[in-house]
PDB file of N, CA and C in Angstrom:
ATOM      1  N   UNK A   1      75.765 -10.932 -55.052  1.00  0.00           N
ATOM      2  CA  UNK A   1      74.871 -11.372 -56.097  1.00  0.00           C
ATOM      3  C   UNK A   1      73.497 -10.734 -55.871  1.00  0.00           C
ATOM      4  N   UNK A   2      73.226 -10.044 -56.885  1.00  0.00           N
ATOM      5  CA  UNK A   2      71.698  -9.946 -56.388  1.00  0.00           C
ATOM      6  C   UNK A   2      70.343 -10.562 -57.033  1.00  0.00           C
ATOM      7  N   UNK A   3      69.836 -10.499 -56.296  1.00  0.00           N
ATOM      8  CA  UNK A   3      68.771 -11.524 -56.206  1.00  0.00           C
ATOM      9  C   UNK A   3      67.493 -10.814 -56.666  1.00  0.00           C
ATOM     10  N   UNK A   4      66.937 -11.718 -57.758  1.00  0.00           N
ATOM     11  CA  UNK A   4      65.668 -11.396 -58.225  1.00  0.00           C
ATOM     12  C   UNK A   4      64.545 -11.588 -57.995  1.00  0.00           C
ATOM     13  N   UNK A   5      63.764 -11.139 -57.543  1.00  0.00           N
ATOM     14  CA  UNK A   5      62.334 -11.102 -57.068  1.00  0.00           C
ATOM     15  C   UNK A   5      61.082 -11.411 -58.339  1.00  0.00           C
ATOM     16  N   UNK A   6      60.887 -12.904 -58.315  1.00  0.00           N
ATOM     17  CA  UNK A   6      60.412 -12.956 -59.730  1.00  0.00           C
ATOM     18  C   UNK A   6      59.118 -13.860 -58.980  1.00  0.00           C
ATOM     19  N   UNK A   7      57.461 -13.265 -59.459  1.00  0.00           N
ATOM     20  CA  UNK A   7      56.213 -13.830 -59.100  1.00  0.00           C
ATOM     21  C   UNK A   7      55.326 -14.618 -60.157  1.00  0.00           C
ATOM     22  N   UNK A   8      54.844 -15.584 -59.780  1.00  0.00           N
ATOM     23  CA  UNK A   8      54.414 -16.474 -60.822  1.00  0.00           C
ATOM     24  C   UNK A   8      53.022 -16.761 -60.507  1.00  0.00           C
ATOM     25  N   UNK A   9      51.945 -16.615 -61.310  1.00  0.00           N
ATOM     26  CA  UNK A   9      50.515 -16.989 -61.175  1.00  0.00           C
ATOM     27  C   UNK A   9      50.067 -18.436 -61.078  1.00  0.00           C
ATOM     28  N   UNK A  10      48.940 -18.166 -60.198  1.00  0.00           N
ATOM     29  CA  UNK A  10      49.181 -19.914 -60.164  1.00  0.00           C
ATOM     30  C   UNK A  10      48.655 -20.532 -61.260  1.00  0.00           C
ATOM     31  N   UNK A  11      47.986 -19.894 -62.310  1.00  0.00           N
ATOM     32  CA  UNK A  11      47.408 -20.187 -63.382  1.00  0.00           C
ATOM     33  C   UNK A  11      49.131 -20.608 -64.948  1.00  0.00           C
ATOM     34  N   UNK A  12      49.824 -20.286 -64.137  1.00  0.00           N
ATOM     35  CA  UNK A  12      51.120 -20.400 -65.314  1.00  0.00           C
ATOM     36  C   UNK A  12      52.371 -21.005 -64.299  1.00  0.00           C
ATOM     37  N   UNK A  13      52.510 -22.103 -63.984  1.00  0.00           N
ATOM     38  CA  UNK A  13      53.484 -22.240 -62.715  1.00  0.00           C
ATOM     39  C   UNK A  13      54.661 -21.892 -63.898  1.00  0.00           C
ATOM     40  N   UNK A  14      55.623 -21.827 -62.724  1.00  0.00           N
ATOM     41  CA  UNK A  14      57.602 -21.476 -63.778  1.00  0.00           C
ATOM     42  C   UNK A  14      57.616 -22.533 -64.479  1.00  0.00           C
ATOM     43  N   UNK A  15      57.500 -23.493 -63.905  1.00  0.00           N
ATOM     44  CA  UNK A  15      58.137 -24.532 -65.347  1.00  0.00           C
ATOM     45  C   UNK A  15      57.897 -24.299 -66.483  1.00  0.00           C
ATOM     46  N   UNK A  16      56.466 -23.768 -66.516  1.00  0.00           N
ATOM     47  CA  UNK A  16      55.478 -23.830 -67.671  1.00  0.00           C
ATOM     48  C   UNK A  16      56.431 -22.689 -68.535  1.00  0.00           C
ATOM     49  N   UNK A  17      57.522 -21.833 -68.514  1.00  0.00           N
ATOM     50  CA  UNK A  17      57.811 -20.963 -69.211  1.00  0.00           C
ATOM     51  C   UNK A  17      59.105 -21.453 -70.509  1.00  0.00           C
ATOM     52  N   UNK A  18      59.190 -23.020 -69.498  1.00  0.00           N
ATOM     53  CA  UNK A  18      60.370 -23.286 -70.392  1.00  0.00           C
ATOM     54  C   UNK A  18      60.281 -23.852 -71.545  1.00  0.00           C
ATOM     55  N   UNK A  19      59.043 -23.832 -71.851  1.00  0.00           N
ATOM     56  CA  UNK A  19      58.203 -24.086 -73.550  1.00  0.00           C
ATOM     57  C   UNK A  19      58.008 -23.183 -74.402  1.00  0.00           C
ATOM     58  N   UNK A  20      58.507 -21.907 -73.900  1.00  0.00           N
ATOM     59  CA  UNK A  20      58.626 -20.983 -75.061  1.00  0.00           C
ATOM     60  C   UNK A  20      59.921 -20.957 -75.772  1.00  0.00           C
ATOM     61  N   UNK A  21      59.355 -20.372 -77.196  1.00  0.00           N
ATOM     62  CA  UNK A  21      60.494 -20.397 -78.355  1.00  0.00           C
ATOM     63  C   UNK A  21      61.406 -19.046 -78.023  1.00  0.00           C
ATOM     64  N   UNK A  22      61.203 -17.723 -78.466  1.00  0.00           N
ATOM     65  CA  UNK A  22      61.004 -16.472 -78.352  1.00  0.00           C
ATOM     66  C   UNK A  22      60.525 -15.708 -77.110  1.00  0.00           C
ATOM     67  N   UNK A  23      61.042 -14.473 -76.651  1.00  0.00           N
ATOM     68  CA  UNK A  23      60.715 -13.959 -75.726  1.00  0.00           C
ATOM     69  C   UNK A  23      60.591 -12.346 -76.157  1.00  0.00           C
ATOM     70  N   UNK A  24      59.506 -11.881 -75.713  1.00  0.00           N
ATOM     71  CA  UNK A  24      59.829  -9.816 -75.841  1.00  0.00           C
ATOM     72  C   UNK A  24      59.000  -9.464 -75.031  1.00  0.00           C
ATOM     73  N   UNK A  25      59.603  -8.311 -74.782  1.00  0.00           N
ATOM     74  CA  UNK A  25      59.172  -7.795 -73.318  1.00  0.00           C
ATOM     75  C   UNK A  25      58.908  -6.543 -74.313  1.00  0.00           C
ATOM     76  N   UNK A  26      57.721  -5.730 -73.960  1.00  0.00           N
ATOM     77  CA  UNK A  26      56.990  -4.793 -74.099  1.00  0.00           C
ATOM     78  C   UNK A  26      56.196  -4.227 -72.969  1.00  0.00           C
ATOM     79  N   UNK A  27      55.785  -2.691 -72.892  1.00  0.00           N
ATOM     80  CA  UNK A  27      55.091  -1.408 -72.025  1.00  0.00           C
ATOM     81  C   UNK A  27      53.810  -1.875 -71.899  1.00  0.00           C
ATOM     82  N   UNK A  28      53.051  -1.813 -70.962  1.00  0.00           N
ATOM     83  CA  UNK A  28      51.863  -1.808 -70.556  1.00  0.00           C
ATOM     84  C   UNK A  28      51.277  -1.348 -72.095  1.00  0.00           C
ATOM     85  N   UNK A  29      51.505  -0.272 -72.050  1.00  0.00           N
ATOM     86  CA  UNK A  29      51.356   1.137 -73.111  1.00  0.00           C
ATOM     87  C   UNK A  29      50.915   0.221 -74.450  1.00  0.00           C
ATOM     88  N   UNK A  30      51.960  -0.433 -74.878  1.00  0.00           N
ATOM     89  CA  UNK A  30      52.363  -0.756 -76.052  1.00  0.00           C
ATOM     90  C   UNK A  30      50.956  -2.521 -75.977  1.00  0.00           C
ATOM     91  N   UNK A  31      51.225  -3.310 -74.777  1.00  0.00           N
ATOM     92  CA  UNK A  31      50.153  -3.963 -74.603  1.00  0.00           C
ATOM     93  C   UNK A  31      48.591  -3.911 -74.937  1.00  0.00           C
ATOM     94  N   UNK A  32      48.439  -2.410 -74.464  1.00  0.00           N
ATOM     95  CA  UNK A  32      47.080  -2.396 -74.420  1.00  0.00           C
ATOM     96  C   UNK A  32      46.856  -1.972 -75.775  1.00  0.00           C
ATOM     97  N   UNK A  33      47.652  -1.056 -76.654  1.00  0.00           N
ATOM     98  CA  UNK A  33      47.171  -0.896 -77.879  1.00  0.00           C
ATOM     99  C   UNK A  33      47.321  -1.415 -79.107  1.00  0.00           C
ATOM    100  N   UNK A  34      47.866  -3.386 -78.918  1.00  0.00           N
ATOM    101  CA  UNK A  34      47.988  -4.003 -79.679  1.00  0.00           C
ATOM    102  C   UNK A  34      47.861  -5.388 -78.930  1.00  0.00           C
ATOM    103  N   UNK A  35      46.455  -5.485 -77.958  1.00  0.00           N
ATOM    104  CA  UNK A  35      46.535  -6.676 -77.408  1.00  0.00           C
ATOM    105  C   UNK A  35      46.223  -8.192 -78.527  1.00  0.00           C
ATOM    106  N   UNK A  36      45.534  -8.189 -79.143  1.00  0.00           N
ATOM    107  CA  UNK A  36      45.270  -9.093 -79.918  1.00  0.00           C
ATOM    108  C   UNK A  36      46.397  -9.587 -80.757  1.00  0.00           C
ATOM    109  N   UNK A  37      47.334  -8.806 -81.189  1.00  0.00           N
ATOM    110  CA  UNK A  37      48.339  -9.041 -81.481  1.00  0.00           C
ATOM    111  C   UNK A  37      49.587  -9.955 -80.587  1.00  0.00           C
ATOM    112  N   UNK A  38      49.359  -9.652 -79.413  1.00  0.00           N
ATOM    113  CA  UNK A  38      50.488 -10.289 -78.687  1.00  0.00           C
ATOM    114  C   UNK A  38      49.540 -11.538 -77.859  1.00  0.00           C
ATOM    115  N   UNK A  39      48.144 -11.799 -77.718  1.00  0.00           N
ATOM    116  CA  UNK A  39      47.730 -12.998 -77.308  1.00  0.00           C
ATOM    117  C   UNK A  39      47.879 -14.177 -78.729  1.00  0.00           C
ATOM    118  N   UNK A  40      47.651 -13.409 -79.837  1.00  0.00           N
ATOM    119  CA  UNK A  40      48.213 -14.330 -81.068  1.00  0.00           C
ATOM    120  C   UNK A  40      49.807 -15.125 -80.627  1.00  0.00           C
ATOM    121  N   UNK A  41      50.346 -13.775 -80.768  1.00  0.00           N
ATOM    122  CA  UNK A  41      52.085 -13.994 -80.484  1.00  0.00           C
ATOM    123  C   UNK A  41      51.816 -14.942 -79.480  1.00  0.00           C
ATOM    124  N   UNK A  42      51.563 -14.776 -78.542  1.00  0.00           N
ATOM    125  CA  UNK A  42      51.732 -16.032 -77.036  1.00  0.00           C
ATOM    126  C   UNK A  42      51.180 -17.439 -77.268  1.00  0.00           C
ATOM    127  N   UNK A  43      49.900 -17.404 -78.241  1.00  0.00           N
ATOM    128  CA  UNK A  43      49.191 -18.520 -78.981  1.00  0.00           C
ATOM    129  C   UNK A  43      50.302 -19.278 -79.823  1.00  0.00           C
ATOM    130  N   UNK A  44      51.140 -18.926 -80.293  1.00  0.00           N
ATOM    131  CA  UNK A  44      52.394 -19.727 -81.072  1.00  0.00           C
ATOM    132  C   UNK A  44      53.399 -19.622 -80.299  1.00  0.00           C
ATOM    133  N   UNK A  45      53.326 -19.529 -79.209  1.00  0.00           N
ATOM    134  CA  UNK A  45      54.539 -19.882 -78.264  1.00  0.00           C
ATOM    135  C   UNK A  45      55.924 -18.891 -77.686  1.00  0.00           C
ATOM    136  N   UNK A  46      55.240 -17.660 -78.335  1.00  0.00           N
ATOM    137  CA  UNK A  46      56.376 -16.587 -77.837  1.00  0.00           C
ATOM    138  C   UNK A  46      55.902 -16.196 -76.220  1.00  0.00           C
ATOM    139  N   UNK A  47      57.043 -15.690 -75.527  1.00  0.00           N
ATOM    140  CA  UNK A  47      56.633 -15.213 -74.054  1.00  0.00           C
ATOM    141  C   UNK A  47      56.788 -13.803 -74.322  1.00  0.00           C
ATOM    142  N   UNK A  48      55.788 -13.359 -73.828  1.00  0.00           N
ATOM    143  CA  UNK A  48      55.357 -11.723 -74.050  1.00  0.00           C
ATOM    144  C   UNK A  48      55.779 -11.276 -72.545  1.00  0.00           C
ATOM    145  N   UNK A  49      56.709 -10.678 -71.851  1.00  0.00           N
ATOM    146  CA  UNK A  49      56.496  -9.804 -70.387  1.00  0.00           C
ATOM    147  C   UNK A  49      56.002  -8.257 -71.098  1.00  0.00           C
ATOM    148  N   UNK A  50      54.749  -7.847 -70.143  1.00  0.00           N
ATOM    149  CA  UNK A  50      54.536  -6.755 -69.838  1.00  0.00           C
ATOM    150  C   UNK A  50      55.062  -5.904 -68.779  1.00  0.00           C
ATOM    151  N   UNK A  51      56.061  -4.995 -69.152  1.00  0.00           N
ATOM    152  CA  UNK A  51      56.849  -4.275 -68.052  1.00  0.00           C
ATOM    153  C   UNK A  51      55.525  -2.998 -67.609  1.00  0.00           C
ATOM    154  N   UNK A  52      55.516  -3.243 -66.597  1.00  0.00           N
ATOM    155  CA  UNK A  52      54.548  -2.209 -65.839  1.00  0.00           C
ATOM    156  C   UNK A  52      55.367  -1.396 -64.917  1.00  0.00           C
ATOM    157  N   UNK A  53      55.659   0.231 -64.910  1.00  0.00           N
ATOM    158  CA  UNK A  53      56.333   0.428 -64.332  1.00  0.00           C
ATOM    159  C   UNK A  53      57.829   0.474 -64.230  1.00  0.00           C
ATOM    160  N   UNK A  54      58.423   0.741 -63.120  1.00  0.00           N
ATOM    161  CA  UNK A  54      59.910   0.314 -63.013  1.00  0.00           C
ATOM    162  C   UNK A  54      60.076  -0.884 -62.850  1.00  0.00           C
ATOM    163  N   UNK A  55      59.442  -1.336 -61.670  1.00  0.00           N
ATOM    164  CA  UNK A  55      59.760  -2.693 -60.997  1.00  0.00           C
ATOM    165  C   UNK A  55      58.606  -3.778 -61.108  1.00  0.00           C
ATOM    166  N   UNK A  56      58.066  -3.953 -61.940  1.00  0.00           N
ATOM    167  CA  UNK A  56      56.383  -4.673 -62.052  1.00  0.00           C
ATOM    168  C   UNK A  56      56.866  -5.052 -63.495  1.00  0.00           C
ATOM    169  N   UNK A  57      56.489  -6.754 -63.477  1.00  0.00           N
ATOM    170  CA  UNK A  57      56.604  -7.433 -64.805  1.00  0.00           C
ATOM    171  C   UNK A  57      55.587  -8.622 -64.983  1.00  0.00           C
ATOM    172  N   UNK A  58      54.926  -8.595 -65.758  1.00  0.00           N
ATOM    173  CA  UNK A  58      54.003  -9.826 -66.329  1.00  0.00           C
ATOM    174  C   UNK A  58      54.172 -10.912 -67.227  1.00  0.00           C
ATOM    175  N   UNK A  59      54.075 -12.068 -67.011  1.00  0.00           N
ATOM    176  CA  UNK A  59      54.027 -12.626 -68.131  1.00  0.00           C
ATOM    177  C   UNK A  59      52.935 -13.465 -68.833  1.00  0.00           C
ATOM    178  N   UNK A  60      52.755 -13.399 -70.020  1.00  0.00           N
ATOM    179  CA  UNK A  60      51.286 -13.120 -71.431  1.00  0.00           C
ATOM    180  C   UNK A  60      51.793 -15.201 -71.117  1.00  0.00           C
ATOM    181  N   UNK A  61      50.910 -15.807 -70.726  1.00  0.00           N
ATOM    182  CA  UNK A  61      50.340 -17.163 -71.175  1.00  0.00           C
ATOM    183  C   UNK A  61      49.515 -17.815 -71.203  1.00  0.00           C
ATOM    184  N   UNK A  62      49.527 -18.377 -72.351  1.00  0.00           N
ATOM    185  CA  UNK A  62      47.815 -18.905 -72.327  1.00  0.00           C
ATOM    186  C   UNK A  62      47.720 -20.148 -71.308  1.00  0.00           C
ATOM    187  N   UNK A  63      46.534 -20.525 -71.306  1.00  0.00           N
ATOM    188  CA  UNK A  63      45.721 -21.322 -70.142  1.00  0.00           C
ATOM    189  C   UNK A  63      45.638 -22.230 -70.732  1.00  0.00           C
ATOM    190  N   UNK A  64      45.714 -23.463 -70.112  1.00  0.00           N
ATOM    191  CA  UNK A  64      44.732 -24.650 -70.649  1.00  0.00           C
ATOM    192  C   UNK A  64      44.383 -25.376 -69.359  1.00  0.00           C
ATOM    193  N   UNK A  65      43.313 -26.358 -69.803  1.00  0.00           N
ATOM    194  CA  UNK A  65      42.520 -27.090 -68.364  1.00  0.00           C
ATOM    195  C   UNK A  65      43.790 -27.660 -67.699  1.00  0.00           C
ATOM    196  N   UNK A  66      44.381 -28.370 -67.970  1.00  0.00           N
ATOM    197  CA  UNK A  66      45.600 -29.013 -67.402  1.00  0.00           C
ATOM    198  C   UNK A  66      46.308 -28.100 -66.546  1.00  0.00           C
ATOM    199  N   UNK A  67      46.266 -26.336 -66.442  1.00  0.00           N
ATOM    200  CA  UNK A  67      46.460 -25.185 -65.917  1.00  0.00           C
ATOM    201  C   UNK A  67      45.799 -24.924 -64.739  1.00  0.00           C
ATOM    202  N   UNK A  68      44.482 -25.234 -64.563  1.00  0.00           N
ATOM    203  CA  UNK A  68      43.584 -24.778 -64.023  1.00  0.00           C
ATOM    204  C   UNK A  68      43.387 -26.193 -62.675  1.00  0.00           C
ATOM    205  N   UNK A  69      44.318 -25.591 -61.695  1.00  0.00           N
ATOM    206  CA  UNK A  69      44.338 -26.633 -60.660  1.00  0.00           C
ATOM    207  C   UNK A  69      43.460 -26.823 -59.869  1.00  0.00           C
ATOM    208  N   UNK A  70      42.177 -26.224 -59.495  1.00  0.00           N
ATOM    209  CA  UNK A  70      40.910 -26.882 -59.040  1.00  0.00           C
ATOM    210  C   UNK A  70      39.731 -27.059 -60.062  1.00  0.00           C
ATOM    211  N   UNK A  71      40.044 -28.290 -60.686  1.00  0.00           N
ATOM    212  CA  UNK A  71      38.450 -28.483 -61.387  1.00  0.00           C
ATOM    213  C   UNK A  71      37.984 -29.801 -60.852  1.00  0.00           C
ATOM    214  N   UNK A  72      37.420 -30.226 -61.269  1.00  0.00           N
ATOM    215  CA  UNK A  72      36.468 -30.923 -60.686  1.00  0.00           C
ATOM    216  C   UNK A  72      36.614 -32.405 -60.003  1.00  0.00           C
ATOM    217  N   UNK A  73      37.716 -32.644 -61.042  1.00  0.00           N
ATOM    218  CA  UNK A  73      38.478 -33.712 -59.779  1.00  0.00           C
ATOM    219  C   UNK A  73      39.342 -33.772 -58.999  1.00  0.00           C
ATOM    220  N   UNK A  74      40.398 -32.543 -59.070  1.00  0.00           N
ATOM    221  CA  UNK A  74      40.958 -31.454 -57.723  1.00  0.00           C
ATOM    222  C   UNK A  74      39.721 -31.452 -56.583  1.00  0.00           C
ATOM    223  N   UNK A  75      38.354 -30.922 -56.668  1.00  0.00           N
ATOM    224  CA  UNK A  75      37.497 -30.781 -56.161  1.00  0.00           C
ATOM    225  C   UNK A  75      36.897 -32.109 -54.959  1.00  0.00           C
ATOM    226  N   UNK A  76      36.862 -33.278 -55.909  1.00  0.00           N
ATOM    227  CA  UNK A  76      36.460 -34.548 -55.568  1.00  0.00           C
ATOM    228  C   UNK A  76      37.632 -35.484 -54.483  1.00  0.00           C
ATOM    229  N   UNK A  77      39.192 -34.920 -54.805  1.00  0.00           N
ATOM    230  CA  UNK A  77      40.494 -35.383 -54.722  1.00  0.00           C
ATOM    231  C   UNK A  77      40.071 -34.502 -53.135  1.00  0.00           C
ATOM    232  N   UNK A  78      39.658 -34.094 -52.873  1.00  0.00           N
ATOM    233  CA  UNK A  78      40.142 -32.820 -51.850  1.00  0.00           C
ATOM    234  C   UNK A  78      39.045 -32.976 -50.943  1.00  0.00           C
ATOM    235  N   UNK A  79      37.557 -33.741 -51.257  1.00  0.00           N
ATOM    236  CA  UNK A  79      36.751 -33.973 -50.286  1.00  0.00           C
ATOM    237  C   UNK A  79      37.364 -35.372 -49.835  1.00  0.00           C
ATOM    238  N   UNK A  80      37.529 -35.932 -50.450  1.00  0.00           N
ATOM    239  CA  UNK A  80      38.179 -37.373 -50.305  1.00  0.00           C
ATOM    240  C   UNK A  80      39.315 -37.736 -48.863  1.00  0.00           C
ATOM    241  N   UNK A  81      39.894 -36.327 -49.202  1.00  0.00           N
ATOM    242  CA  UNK A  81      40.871 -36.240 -48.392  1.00  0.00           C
ATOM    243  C   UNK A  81      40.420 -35.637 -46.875  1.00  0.00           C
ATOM    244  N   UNK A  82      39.067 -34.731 -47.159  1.00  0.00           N
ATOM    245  CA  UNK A  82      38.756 -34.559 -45.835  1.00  0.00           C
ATOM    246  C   UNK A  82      37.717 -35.576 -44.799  1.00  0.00           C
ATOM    247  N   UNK A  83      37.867 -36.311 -45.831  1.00  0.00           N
ATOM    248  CA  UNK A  83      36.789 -37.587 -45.332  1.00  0.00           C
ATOM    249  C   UNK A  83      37.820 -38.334 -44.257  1.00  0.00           C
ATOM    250  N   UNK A  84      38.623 -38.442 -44.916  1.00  0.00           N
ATOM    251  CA  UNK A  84      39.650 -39.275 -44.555  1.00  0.00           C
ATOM    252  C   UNK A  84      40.337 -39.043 -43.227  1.00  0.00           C
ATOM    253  N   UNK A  85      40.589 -37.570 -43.280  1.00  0.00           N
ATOM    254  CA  UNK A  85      40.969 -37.196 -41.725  1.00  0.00           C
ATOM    255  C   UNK A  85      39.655 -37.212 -40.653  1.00  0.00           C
ATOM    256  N   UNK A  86      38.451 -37.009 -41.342  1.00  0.00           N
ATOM    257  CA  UNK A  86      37.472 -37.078 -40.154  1.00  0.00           C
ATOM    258  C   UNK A  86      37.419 -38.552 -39.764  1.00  0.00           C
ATOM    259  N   UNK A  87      37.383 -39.451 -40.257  1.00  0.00           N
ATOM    260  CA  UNK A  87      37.656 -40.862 -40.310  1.00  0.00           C
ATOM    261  C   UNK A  87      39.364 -41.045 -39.569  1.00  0.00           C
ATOM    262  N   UNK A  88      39.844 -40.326 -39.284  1.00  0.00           N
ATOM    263  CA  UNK A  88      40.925 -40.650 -38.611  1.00  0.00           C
ATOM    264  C   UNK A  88      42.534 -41.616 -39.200  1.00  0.00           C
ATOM    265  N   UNK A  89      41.768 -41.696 -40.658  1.00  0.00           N
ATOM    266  CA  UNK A  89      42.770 -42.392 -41.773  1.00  0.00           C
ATOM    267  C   UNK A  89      43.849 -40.954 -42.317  1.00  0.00           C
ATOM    268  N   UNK A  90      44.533 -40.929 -41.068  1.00  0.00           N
ATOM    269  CA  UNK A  90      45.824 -39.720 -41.577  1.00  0.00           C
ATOM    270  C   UNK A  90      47.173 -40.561 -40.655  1.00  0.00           C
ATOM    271  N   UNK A  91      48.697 -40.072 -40.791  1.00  0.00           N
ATOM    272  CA  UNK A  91      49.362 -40.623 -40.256  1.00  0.00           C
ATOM    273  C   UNK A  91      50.251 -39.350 -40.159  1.00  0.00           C
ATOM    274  N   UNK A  92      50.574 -40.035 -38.366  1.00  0.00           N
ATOM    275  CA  UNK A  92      50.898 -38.482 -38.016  1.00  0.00           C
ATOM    276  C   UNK A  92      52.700 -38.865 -37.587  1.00  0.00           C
ATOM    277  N   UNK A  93      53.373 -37.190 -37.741  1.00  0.00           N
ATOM    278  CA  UNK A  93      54.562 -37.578 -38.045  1.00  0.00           C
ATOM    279  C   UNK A  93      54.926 -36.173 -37.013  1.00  0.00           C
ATOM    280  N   UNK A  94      55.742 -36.957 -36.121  1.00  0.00           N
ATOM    281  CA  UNK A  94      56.572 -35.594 -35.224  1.00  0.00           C
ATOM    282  C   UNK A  94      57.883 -35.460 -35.198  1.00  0.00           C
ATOM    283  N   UNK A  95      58.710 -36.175 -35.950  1.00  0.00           N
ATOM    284  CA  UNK A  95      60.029 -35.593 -36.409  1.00  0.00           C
ATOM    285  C   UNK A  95      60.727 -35.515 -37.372  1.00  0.00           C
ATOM    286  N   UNK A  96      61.695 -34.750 -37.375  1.00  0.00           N
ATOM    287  CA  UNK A  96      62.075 -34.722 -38.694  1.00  0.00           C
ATOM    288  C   UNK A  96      62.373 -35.907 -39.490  1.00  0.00           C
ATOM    289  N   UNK A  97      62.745 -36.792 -38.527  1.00  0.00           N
ATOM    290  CA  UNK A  97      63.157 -37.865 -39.539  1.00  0.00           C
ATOM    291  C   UNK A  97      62.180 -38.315 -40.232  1.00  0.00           C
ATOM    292  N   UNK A  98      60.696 -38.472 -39.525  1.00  0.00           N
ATOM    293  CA  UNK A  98      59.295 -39.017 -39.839  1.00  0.00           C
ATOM    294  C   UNK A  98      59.125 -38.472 -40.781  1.00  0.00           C
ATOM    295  N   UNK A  99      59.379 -36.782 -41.480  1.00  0.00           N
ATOM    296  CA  UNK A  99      59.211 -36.330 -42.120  1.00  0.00           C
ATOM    297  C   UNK A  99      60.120 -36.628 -43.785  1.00  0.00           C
ATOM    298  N   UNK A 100      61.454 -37.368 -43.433  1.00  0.00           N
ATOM    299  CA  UNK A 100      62.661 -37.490 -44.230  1.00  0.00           C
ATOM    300  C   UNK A 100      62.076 -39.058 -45.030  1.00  0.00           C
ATOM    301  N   UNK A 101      61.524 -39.850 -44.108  1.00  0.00           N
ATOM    302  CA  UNK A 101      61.004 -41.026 -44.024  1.00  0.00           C
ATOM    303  C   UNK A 101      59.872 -41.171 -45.386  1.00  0.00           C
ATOM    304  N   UNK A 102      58.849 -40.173 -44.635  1.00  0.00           N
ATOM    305  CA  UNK A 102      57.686 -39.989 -45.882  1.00  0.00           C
ATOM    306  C   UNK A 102      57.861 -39.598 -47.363  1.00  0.00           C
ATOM    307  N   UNK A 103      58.279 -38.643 -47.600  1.00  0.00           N
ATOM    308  CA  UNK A 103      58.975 -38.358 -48.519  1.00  0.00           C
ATOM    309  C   UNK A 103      60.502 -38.793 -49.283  1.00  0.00           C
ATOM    310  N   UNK A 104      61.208 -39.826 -48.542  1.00  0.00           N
ATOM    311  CA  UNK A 104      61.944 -40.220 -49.285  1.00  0.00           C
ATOM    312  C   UNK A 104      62.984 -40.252 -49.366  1.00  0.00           C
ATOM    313  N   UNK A 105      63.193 -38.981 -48.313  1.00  0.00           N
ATOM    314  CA  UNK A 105      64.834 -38.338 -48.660  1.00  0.00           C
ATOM    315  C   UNK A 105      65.657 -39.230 -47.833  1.00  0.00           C
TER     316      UNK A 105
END
C-alpha cells in the first residue's frame, strides 16, 4: 500500500476539509493568474489544491477566528496554565497506566 504524505497548516486543521462541496486541483501557474477567482471559489465552499511542482500540493481555505488558535484567550488559557505549574498545581504521572487513567482509555 502506499502511503501518502499529506501536510496540513495549522491555520486549516484536516477535519476542517470535510466541509467542502467540490474539489479542483489547479497549477501554481494557473493560481496566480486567476487568484481572485479561486479565493471567491473557496469563499463558497469549493477546495482549490494548488499543485506546485511534482510532489508539492496546497490547499486554498479560508480562515476564520475560530481558525486562529492563539488569540487572546488561547493567550490568557496558557498563562493560567503556567501559573499553575509554578504554584506546583500539576499532577504528575509516571506510568503508562497513569497515563491510560488520565485520559480515559
Amino acid at each position: 500500500m502506499k502511503e501518502a504524505n499529506v501536510k496540513f497548516s495549522i491555520f486549516a486543521p484536516y477535519w476542517y476539509t470535510f466541509k467542502f462541496k467540490d474539489m479542483k486541483i489547479i497549477s501554481s501557474r494557473e493560481f496566480r493568474q486567476n487568484q481572485r477567482l479561486y479565493f471567491e471559489r473557496a469563499d463558497k465552499g469549493e477546495q482549490i489544491i494548488v499543485q506546485r511542482g511534482k510532489d508539492k500540493a496546497y490547499a486554498l481555505t479560508p480562515v476564520n477566528e475560530d481558525d486562529i488558535y492563539f488569540n487572546a484567550g488561547m493567550v490568557e488559557r496558557i498563562k493560567e496554565s503556567i501559573k499553575q505549574v509554578e504554584e506546583g498545581k500539576v499532577k504528575r504521572i509516571s506510568t503508562p497506566e497513569g497515563i491510560s487513567d488520565l485520559l480515559g482509555l
